[in-house]
PDB file of N, CA and C in Angstrom:
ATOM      1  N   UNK A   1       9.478 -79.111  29.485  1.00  0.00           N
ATOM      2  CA  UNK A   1       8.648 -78.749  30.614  1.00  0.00           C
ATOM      3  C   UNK A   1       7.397 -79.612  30.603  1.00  0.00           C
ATOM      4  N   UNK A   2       6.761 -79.861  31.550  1.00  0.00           N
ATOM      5  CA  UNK A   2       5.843 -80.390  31.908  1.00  0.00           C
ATOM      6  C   UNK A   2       4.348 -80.034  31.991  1.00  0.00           C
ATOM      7  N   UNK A   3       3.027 -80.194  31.745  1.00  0.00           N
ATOM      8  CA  UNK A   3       2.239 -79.563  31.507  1.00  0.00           C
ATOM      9  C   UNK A   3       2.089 -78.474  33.116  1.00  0.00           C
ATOM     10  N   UNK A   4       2.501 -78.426  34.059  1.00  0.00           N
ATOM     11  CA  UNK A   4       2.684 -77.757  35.261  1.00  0.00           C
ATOM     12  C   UNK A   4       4.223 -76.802  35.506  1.00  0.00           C
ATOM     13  N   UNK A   5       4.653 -76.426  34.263  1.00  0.00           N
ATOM     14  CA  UNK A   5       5.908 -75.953  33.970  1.00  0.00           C
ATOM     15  C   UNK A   5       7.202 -76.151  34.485  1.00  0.00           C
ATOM     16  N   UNK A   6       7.090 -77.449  35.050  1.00  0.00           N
ATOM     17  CA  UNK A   6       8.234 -78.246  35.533  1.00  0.00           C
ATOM     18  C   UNK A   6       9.451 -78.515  34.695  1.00  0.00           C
ATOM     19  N   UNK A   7      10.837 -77.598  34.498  1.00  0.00           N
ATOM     20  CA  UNK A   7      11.714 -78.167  33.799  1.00  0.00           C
ATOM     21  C   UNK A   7      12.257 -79.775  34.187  1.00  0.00           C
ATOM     22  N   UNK A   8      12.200 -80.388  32.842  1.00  0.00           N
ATOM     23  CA  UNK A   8      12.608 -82.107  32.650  1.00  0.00           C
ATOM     24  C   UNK A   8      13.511 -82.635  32.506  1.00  0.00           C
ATOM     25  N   UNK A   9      14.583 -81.668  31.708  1.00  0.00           N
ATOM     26  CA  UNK A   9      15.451 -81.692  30.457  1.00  0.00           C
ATOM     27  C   UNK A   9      15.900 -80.535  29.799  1.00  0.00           C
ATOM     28  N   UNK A  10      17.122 -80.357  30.509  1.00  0.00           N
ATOM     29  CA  UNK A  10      18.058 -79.197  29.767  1.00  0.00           C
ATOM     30  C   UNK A  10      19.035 -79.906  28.760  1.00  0.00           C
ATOM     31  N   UNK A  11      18.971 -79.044  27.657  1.00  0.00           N
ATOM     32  CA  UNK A  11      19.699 -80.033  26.532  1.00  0.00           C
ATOM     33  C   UNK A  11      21.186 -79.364  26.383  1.00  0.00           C
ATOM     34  N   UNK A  12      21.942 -79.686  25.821  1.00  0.00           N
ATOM     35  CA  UNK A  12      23.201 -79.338  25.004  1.00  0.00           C
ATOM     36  C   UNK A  12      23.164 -79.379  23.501  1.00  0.00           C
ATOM     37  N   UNK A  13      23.931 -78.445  22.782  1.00  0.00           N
ATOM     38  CA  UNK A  13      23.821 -78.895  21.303  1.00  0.00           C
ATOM     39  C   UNK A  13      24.283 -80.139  21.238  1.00  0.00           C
ATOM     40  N   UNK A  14      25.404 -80.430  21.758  1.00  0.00           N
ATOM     41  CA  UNK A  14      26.127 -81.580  21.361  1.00  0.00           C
ATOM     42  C   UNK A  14      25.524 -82.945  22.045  1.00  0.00           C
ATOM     43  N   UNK A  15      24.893 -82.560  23.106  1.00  0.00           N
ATOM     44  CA  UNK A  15      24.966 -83.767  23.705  1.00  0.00           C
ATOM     45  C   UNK A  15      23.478 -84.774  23.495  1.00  0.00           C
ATOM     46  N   UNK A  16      23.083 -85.954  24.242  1.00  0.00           N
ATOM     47  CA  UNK A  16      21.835 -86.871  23.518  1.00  0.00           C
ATOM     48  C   UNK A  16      20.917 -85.914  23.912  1.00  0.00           C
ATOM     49  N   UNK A  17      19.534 -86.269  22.997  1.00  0.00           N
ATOM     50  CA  UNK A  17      17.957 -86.086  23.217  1.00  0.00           C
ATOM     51  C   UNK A  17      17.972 -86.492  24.890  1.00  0.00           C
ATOM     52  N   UNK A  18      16.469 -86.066  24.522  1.00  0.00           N
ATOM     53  CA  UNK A  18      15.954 -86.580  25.851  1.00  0.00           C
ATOM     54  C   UNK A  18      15.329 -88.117  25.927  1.00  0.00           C
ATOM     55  N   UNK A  19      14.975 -89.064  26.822  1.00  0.00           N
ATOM     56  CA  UNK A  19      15.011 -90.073  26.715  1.00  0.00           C
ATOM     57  C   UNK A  19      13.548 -90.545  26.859  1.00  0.00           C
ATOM     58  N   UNK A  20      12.843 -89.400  27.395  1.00  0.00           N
ATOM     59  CA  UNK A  20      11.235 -89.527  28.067  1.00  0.00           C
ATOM     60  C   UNK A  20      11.294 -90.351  29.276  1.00  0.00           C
ATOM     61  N   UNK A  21      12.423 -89.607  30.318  1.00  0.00           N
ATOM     62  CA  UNK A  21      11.925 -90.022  31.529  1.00  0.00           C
ATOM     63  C   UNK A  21      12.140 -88.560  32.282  1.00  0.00           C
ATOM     64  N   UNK A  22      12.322 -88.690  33.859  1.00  0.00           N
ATOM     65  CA  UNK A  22      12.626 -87.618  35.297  1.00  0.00           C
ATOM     66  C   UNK A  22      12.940 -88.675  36.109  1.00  0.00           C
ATOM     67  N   UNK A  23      14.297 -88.119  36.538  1.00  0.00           N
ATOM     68  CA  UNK A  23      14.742 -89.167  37.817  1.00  0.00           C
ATOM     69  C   UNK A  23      15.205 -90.799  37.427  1.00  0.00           C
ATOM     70  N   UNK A  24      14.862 -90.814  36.405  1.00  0.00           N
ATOM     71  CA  UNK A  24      15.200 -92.722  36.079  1.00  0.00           C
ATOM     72  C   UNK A  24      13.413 -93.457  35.723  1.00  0.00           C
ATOM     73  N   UNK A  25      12.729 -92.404  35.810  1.00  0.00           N
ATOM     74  CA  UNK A  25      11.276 -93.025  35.606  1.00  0.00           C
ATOM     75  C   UNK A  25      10.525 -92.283  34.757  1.00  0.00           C
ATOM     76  N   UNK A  26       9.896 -93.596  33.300  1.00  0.00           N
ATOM     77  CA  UNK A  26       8.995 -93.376  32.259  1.00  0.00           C
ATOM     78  C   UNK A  26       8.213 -92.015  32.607  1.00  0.00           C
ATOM     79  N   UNK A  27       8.305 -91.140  31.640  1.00  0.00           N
ATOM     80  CA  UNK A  27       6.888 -89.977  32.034  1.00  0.00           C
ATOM     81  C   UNK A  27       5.849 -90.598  30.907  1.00  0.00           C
ATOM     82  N   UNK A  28       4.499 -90.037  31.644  1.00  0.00           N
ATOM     83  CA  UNK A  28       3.491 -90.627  30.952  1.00  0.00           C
ATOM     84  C   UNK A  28       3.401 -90.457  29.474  1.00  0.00           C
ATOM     85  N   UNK A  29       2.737 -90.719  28.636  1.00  0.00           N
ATOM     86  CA  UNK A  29       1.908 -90.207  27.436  1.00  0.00           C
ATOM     87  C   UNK A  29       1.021 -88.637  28.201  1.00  0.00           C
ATOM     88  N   UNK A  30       1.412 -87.768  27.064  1.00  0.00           N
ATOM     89  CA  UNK A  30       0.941 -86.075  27.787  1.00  0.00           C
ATOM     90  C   UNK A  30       1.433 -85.219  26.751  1.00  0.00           C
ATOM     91  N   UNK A  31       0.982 -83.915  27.207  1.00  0.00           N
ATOM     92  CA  UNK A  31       1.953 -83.222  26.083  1.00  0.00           C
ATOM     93  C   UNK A  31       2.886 -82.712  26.769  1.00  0.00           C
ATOM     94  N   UNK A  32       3.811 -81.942  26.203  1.00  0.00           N
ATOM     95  CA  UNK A  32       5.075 -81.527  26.900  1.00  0.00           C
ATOM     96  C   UNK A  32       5.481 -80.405  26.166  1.00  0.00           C
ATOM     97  N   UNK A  33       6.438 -78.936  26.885  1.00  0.00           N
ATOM     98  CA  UNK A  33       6.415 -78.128  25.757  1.00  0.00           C
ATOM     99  C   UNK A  33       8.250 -77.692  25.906  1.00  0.00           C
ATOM    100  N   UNK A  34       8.530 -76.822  24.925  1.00  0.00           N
ATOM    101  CA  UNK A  34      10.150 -76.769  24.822  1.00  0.00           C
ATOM    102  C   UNK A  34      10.266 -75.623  24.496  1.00  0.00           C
ATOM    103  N   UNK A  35      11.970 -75.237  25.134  1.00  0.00           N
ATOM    104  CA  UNK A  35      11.760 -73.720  24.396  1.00  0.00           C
ATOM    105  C   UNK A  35      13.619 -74.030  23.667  1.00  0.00           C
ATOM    106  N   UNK A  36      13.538 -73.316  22.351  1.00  0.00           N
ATOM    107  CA  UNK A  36      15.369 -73.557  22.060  1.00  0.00           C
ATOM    108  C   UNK A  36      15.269 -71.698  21.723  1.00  0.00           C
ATOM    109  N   UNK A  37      17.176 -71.476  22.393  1.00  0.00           N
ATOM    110  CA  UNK A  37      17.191 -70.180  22.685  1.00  0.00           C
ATOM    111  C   UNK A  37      18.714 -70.178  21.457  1.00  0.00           C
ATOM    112  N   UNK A  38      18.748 -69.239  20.485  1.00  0.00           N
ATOM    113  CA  UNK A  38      19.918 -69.731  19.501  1.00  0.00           C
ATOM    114  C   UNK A  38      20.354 -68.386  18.998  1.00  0.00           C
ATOM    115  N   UNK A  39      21.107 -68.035  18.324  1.00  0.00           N
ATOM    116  CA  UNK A  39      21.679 -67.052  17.862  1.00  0.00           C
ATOM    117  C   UNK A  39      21.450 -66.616  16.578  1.00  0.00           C
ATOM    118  N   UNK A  40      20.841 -65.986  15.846  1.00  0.00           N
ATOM    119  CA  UNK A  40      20.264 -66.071  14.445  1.00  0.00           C
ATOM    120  C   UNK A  40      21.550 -65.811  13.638  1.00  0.00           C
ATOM    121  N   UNK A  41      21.682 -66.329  12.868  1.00  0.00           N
ATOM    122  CA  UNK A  41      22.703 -66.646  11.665  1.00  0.00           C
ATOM    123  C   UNK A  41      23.676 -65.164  11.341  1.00  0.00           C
ATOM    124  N   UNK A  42      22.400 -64.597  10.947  1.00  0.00           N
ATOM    125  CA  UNK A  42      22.664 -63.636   9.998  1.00  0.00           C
ATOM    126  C   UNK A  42      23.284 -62.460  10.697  1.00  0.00           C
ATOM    127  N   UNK A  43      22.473 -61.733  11.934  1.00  0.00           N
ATOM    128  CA  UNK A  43      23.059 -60.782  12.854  1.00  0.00           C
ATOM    129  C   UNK A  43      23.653 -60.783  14.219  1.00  0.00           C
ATOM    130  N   UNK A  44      23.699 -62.132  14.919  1.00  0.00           N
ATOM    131  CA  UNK A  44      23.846 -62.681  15.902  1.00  0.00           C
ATOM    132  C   UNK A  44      22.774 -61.967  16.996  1.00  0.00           C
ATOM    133  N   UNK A  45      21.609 -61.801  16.814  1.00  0.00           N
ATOM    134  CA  UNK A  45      20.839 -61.443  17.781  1.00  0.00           C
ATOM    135  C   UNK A  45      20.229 -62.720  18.042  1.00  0.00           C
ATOM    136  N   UNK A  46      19.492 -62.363  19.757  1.00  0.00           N
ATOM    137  CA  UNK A  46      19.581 -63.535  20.584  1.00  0.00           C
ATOM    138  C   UNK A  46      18.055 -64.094  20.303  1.00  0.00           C
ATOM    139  N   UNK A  47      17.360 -65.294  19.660  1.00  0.00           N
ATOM    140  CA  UNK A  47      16.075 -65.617  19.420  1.00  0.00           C
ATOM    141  C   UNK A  47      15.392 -67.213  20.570  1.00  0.00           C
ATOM    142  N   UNK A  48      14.420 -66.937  20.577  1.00  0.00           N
ATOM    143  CA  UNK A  48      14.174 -67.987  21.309  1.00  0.00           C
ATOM    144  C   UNK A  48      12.783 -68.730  20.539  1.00  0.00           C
ATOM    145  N   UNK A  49      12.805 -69.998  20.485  1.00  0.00           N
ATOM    146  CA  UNK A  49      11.413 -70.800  19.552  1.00  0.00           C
ATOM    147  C   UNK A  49      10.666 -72.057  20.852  1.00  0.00           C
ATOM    148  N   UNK A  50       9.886 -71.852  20.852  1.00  0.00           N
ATOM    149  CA  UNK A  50       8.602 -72.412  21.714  1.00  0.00           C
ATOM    150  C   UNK A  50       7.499 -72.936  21.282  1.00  0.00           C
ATOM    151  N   UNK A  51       7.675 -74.101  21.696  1.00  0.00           N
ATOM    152  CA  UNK A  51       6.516 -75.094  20.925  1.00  0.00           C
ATOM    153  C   UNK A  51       6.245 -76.444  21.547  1.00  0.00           C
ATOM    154  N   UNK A  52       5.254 -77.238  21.467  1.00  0.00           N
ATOM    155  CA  UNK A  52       4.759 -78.055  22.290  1.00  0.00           C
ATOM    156  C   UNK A  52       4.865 -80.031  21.592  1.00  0.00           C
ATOM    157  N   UNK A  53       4.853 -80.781  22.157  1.00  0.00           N
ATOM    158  CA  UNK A  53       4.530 -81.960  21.595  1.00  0.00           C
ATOM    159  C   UNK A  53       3.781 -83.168  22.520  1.00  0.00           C
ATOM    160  N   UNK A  54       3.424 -84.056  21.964  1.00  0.00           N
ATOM    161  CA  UNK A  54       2.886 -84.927  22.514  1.00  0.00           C
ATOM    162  C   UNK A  54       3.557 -86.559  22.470  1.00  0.00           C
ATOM    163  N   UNK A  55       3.606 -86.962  23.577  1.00  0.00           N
ATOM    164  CA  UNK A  55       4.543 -87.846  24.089  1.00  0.00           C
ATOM    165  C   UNK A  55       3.699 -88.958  24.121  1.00  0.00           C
ATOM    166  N   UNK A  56       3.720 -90.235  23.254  1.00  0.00           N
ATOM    167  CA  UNK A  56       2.744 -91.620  22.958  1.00  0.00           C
ATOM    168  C   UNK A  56       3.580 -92.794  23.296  1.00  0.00           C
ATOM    169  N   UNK A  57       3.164 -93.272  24.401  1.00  0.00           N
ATOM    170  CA  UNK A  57       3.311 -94.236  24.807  1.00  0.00           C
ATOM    171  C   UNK A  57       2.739 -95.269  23.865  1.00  0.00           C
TER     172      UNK A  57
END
């Protein structure tokens, strides 16, 4: 997501990262934030992890 909560990039387990673009075009240097939604190991209850990074051009 985008600092304006614009989804960018929906991922797959299997499939590539993201590339740091939208549409075919570079996104700036910014921060950017993510959420991964997974199944916890142990009881199969449903967890979700949220956290942010910064993108350097």
């Amino acid at each position: 997501f985008d600092r304006f909560g614009k989804l960018l990039k929906q991922l797959s387990p299997t499939g590539q990262g993201w590339n740091g673009t939208y549409n075919g075009a570079l996104m700036p240097s910014d921060d950017y934030w993510f959420m991964v939604e997974y199944n916890e190991p142990s009881d199969q209850s449903r967890k979700e992890f949220r956290a942010h990074f910064t993108l350097k051009r």
